[in-house]
C-alpha atoms as a PDB file:
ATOM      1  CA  UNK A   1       0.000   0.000   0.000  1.00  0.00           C
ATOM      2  CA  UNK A   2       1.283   3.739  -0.912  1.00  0.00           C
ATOM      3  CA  UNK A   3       1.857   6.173   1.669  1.00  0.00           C
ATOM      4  CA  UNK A   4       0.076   9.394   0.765  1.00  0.00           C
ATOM      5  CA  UNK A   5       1.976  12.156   0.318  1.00  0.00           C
ATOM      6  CA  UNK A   6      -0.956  14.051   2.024  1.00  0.00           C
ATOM      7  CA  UNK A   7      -1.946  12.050   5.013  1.00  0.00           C
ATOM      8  CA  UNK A   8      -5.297  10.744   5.246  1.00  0.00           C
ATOM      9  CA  UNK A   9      -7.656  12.500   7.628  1.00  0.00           C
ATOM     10  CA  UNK A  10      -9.027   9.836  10.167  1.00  0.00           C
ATOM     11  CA  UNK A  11     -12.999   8.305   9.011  1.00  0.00           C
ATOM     12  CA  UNK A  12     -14.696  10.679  11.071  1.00  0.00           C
ATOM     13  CA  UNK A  13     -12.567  13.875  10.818  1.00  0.00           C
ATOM     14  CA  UNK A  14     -13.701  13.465   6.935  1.00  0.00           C
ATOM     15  CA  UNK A  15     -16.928  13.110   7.720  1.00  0.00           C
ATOM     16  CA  UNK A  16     -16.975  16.091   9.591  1.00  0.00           C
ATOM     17  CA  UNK A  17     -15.344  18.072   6.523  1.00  0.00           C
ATOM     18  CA  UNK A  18     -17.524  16.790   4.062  1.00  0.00           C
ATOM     19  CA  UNK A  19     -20.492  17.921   6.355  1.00  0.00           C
ATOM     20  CA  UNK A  20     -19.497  21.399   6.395  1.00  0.00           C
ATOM     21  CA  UNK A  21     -19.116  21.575   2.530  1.00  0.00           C
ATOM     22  CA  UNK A  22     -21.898  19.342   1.629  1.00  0.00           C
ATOM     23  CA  UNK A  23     -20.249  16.349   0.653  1.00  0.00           C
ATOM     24  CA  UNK A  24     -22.344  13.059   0.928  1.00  0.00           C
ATOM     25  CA  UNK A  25     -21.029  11.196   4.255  1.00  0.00           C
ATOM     26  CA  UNK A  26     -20.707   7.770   2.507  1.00  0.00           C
ATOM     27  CA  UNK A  27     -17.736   9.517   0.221  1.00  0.00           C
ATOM     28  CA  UNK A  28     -16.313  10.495   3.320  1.00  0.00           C
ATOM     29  CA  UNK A  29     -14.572   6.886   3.700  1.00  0.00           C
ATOM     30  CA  UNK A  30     -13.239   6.512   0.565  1.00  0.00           C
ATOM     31  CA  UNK A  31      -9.182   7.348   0.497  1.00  0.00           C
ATOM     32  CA  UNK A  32      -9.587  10.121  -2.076  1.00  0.00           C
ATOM     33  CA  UNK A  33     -12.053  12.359   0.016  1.00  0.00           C
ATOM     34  CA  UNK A  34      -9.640  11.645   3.324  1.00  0.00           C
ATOM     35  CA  UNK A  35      -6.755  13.407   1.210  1.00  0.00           C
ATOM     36  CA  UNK A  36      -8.898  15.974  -0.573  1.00  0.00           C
ATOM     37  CA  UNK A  37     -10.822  16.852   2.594  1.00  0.00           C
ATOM     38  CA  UNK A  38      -7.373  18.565   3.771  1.00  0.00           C
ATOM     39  CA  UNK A  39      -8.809  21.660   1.455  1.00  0.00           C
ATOM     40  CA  UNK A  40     -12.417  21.150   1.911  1.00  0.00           C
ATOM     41  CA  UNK A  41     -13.203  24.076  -0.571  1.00  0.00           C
ATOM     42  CA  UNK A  42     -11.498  21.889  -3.056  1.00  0.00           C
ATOM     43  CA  UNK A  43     -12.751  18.730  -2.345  1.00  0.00           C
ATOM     44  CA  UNK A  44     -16.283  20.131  -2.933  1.00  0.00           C
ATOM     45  CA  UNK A  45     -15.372  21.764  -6.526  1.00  0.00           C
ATOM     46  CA  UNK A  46     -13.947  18.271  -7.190  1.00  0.00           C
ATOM     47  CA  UNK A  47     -17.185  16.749  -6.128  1.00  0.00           C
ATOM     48  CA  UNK A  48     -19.245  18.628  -7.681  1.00  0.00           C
ATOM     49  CA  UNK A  49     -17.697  18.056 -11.364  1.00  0.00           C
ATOM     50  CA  UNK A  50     -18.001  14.908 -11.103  1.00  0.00           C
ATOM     51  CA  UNK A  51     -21.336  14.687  -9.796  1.00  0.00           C
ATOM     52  CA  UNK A  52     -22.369  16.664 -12.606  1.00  0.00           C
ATOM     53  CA  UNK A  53     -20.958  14.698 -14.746  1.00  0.00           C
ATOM     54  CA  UNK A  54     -22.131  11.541 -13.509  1.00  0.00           C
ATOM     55  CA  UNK A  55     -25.692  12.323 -11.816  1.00  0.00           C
ATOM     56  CA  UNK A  56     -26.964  15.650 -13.790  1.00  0.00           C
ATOM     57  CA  UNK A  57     -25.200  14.699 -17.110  1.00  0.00           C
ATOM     58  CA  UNK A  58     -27.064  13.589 -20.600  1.00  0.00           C
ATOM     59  CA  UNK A  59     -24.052  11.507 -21.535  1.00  0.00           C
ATOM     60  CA  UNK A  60     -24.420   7.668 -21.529  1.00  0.00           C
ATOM     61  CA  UNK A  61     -23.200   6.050 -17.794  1.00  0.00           C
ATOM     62  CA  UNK A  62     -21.443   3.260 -19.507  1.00  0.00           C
ATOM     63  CA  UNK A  63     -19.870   5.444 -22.140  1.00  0.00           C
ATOM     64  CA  UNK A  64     -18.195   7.537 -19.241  1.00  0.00           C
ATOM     65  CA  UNK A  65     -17.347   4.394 -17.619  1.00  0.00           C
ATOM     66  CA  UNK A  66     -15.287   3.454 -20.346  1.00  0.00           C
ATOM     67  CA  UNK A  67     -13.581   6.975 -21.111  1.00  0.00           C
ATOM     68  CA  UNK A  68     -12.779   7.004 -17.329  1.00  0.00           C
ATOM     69  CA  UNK A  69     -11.009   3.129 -17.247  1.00  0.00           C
ATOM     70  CA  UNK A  70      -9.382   4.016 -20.796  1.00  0.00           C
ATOM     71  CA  UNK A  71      -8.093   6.964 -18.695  1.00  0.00           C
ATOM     72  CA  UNK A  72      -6.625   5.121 -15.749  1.00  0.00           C
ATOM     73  CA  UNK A  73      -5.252   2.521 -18.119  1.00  0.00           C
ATOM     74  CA  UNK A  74      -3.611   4.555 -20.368  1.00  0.00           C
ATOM     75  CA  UNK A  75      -2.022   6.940 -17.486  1.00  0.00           C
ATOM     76  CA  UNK A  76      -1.334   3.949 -14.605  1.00  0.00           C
ATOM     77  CA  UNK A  77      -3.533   5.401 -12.618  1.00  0.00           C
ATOM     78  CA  UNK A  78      -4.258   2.254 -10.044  1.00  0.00           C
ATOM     79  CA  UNK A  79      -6.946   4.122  -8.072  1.00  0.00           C
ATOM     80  CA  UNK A  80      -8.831   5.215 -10.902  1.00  0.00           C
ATOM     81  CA  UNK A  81      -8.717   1.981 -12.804  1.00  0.00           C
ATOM     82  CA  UNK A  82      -9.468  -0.041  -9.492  1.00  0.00           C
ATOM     83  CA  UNK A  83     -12.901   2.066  -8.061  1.00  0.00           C
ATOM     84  CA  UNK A  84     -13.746   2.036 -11.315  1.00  0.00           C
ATOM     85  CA  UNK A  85     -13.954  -1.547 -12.624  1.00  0.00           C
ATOM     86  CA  UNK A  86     -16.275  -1.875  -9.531  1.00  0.00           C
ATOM     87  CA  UNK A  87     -18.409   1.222 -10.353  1.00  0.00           C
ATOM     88  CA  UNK A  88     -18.595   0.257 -13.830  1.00  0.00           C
ATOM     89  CA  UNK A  89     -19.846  -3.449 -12.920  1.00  0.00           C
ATOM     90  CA  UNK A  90     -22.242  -1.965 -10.734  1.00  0.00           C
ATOM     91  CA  UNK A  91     -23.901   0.481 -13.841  1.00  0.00           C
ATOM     92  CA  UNK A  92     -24.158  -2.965 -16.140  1.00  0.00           C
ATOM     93  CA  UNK A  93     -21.078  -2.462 -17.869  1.00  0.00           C
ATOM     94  CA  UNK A  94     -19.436  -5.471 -19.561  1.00  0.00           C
ATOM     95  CA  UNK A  95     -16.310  -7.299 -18.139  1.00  0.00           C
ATOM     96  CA  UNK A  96     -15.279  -8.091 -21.458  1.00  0.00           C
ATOM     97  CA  UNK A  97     -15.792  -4.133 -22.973  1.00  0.00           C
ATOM     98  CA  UNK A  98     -13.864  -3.429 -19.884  1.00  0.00           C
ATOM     99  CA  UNK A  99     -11.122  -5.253 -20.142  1.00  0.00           C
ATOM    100  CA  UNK A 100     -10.910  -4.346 -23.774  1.00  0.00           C
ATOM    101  CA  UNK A 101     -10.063  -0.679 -23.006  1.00  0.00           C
ATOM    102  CA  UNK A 102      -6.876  -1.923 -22.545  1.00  0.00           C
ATOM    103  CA  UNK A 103      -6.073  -2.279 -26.269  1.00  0.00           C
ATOM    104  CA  UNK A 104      -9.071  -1.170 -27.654  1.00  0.00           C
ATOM    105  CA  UNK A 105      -8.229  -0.533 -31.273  1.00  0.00           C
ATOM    106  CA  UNK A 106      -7.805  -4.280 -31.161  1.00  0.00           C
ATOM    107  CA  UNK A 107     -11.197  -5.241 -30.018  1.00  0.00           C
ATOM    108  CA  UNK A 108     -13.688  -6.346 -32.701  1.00  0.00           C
ATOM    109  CA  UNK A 109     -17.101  -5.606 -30.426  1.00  0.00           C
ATOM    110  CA  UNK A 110     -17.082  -1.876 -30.271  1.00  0.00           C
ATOM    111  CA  UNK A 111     -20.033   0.349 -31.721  1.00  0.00           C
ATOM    112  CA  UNK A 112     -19.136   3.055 -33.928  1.00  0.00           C
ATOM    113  CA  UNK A 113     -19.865   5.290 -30.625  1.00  0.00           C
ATOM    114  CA  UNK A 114     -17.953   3.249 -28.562  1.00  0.00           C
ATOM    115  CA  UNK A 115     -14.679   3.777 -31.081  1.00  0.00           C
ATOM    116  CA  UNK A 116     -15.510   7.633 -31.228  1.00  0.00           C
ATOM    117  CA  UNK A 117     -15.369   8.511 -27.615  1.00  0.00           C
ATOM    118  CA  UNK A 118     -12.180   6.066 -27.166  1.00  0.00           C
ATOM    119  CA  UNK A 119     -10.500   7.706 -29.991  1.00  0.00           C
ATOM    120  CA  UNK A 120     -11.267  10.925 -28.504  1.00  0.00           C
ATOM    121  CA  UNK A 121     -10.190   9.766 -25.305  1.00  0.00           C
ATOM    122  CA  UNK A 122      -6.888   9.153 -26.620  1.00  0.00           C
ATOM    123  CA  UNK A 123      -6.306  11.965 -28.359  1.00  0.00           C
ATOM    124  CA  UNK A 124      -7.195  14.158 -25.560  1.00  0.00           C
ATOM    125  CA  UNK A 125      -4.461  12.088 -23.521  1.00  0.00           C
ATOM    126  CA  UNK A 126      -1.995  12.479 -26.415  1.00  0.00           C
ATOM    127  CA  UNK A 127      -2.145  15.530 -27.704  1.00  0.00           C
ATOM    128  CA  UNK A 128      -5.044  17.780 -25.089  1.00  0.00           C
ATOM    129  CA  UNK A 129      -7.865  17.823 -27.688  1.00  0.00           C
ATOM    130  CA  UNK A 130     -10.067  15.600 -30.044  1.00  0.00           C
ATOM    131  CA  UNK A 131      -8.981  15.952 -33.327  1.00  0.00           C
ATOM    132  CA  UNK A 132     -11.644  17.405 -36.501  1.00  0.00           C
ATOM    133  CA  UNK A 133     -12.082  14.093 -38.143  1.00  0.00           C
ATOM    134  CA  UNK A 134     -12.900  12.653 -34.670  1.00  0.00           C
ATOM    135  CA  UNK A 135     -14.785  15.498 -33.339  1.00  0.00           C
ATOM    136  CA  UNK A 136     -17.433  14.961 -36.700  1.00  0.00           C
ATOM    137  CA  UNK A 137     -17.018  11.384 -36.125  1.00  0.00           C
ATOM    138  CA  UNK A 138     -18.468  11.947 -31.887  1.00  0.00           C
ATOM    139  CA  UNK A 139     -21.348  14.721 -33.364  1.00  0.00           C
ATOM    140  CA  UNK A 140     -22.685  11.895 -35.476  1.00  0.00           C
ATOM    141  CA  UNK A 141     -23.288  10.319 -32.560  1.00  0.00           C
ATOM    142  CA  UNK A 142     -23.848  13.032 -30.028  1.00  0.00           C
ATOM    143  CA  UNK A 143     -26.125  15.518 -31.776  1.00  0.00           C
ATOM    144  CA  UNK A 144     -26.602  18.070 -29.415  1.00  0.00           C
ATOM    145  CA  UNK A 145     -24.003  20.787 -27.692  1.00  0.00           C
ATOM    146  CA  UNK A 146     -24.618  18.721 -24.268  1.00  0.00           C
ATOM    147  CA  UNK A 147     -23.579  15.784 -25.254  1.00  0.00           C
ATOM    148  CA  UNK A 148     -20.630  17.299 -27.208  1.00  0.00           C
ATOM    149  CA  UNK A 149     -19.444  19.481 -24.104  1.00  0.00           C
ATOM    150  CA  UNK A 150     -20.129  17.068 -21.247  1.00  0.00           C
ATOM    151  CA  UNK A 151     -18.041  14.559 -23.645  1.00  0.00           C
ATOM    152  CA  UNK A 152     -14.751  16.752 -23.209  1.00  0.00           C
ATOM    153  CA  UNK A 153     -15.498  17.392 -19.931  1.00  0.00           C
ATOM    154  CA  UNK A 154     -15.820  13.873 -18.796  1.00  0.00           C
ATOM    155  CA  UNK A 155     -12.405  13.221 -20.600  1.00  0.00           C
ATOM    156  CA  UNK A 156     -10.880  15.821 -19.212  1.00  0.00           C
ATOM    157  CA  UNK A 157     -12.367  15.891 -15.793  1.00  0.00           C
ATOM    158  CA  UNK A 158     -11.087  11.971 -15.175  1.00  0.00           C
ATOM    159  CA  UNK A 159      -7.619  13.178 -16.435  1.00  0.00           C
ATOM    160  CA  UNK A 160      -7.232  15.380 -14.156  1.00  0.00           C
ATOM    161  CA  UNK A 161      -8.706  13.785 -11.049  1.00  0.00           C
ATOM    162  CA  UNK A 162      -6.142  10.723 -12.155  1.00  0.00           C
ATOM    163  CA  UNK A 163      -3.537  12.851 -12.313  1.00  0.00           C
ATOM    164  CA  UNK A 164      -3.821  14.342  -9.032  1.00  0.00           C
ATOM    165  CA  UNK A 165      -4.669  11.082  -7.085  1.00  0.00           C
ATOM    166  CA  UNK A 166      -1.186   9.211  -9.010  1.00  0.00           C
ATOM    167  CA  UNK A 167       0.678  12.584  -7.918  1.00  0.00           C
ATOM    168  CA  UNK A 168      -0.566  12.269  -4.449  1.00  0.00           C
ATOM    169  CA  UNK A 169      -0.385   8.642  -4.221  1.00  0.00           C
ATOM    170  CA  UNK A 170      -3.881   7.807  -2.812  1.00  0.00           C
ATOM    171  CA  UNK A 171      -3.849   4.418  -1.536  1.00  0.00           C
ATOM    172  CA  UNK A 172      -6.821   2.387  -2.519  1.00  0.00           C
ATOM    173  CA  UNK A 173      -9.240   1.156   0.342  1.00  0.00           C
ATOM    174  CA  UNK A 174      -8.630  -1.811   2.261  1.00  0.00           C
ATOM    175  CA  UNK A 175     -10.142  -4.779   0.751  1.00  0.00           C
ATOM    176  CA  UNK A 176     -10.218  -3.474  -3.133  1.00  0.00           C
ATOM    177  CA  UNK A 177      -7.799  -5.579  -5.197  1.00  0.00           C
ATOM    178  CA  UNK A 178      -5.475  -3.550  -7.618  1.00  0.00           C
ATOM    179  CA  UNK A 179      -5.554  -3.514 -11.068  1.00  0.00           C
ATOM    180  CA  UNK A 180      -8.823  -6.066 -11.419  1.00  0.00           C
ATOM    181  CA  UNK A 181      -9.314  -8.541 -12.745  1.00  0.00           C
ATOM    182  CA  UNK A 182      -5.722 -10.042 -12.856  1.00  0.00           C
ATOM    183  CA  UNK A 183      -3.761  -7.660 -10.841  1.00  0.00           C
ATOM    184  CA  UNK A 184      -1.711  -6.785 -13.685  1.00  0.00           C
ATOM    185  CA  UNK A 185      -0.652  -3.042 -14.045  1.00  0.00           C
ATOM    186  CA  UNK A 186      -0.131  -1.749 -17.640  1.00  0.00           C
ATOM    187  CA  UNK A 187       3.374  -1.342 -17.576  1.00  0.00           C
ATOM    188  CA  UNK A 188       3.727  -5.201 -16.735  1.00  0.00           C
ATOM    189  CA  UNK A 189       1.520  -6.003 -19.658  1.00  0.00           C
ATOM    190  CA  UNK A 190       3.524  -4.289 -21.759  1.00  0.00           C
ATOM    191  CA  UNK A 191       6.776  -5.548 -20.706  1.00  0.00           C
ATOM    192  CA  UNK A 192       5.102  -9.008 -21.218  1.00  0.00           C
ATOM    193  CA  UNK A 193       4.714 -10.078 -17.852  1.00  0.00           C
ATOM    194  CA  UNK A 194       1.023 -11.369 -17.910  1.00  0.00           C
ATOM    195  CA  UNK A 195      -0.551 -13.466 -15.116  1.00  0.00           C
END
């Protein structure tokens, strides 16, 4: 297990903080909301992004599912990839499509959608926007300026948030296995070390 490189405040001192900000108790266990509850002004700007993006949003749950995994795949971000998988099980999504983020160019099941948002995933994480060709390519399946915007913003919401919890070194709860559903990180894969 990491050590943080922002102690975690104890269970009940971040339930506390997330009271006085308006952060739902229940997130108050979870390792991220221990760190980020050290600024509780920040912590509830973090929240509420992605709350918006995942409870007031237009944009398909499992789609953002699979943006956010191809995000902690692509960057090694354990915590990300980890909460995830579960939260993605839990909204229906498919072990198999899940797992496939890994290489997902490679995978024959996709939908045309599917392809668009991982390509613009990608991109985003290459270069920090969605290229023209894949932009028109996401429209015809997003039609509308919601869709389109909260699109970005999931991508680069997740990047972000991954990117802080890696820098911080968030340790994941007790009890949730890294790197599911073989333990493997990406670097390992891709040194050929597969379980």
């Amino acid at each position: 297990m990491n050590v943080p490189r922002v102690p975690l405040l104890s269970i009940e001192e971040a339930k506390e903080a997330a009271a006085e900000v308006g952060i739902v108790e229940v997130k108050a266990g979870l390792s991220m909301y221990r760190v980020l509850l050290r600024q509780p002004q920040l912590a509830k700007r973090l929240n509420d992004i992605m709350e918006t993006l995942s409870t007031q949003s237009e944009f398909d749950a499992r789609l953002r599912e699979l943006i956010i995994m191809r995000i902690g795949w692509s960057n090694g971000g354990v915590y990300e990839w980890s909460l995830h998988w579960l939260l993605a099980r839990q909204f229906g999504v498919d072990e198999r499509d899940l797992l496939a983020v890994r290489d997902w160019e490679a995978y024959d099941h996709w939908s045309a959608a599917d392809r668009a948002i991982l390509r613009a995933t990608d991109e985003t994480l290459a270069g920090g926007a969605v290229s023209q060709q894949t932009w028109d390519e996401c429209a015809k399946h997003f039609p509308t300026d919601q869709e389109r915007l909260e699109l970005v913003a999931i991508i680069g919401s997740w990047k972000m948030i991954s990117e802080l919890l890696k820098s911080l070194e968030v340790p994941l709860e007790n009890g949730i296995a890294a790197w599911p559903p073989d333990g493997v990180p990406p670097a390992a894969r891709q040194a050929g070390v597969e379980s």
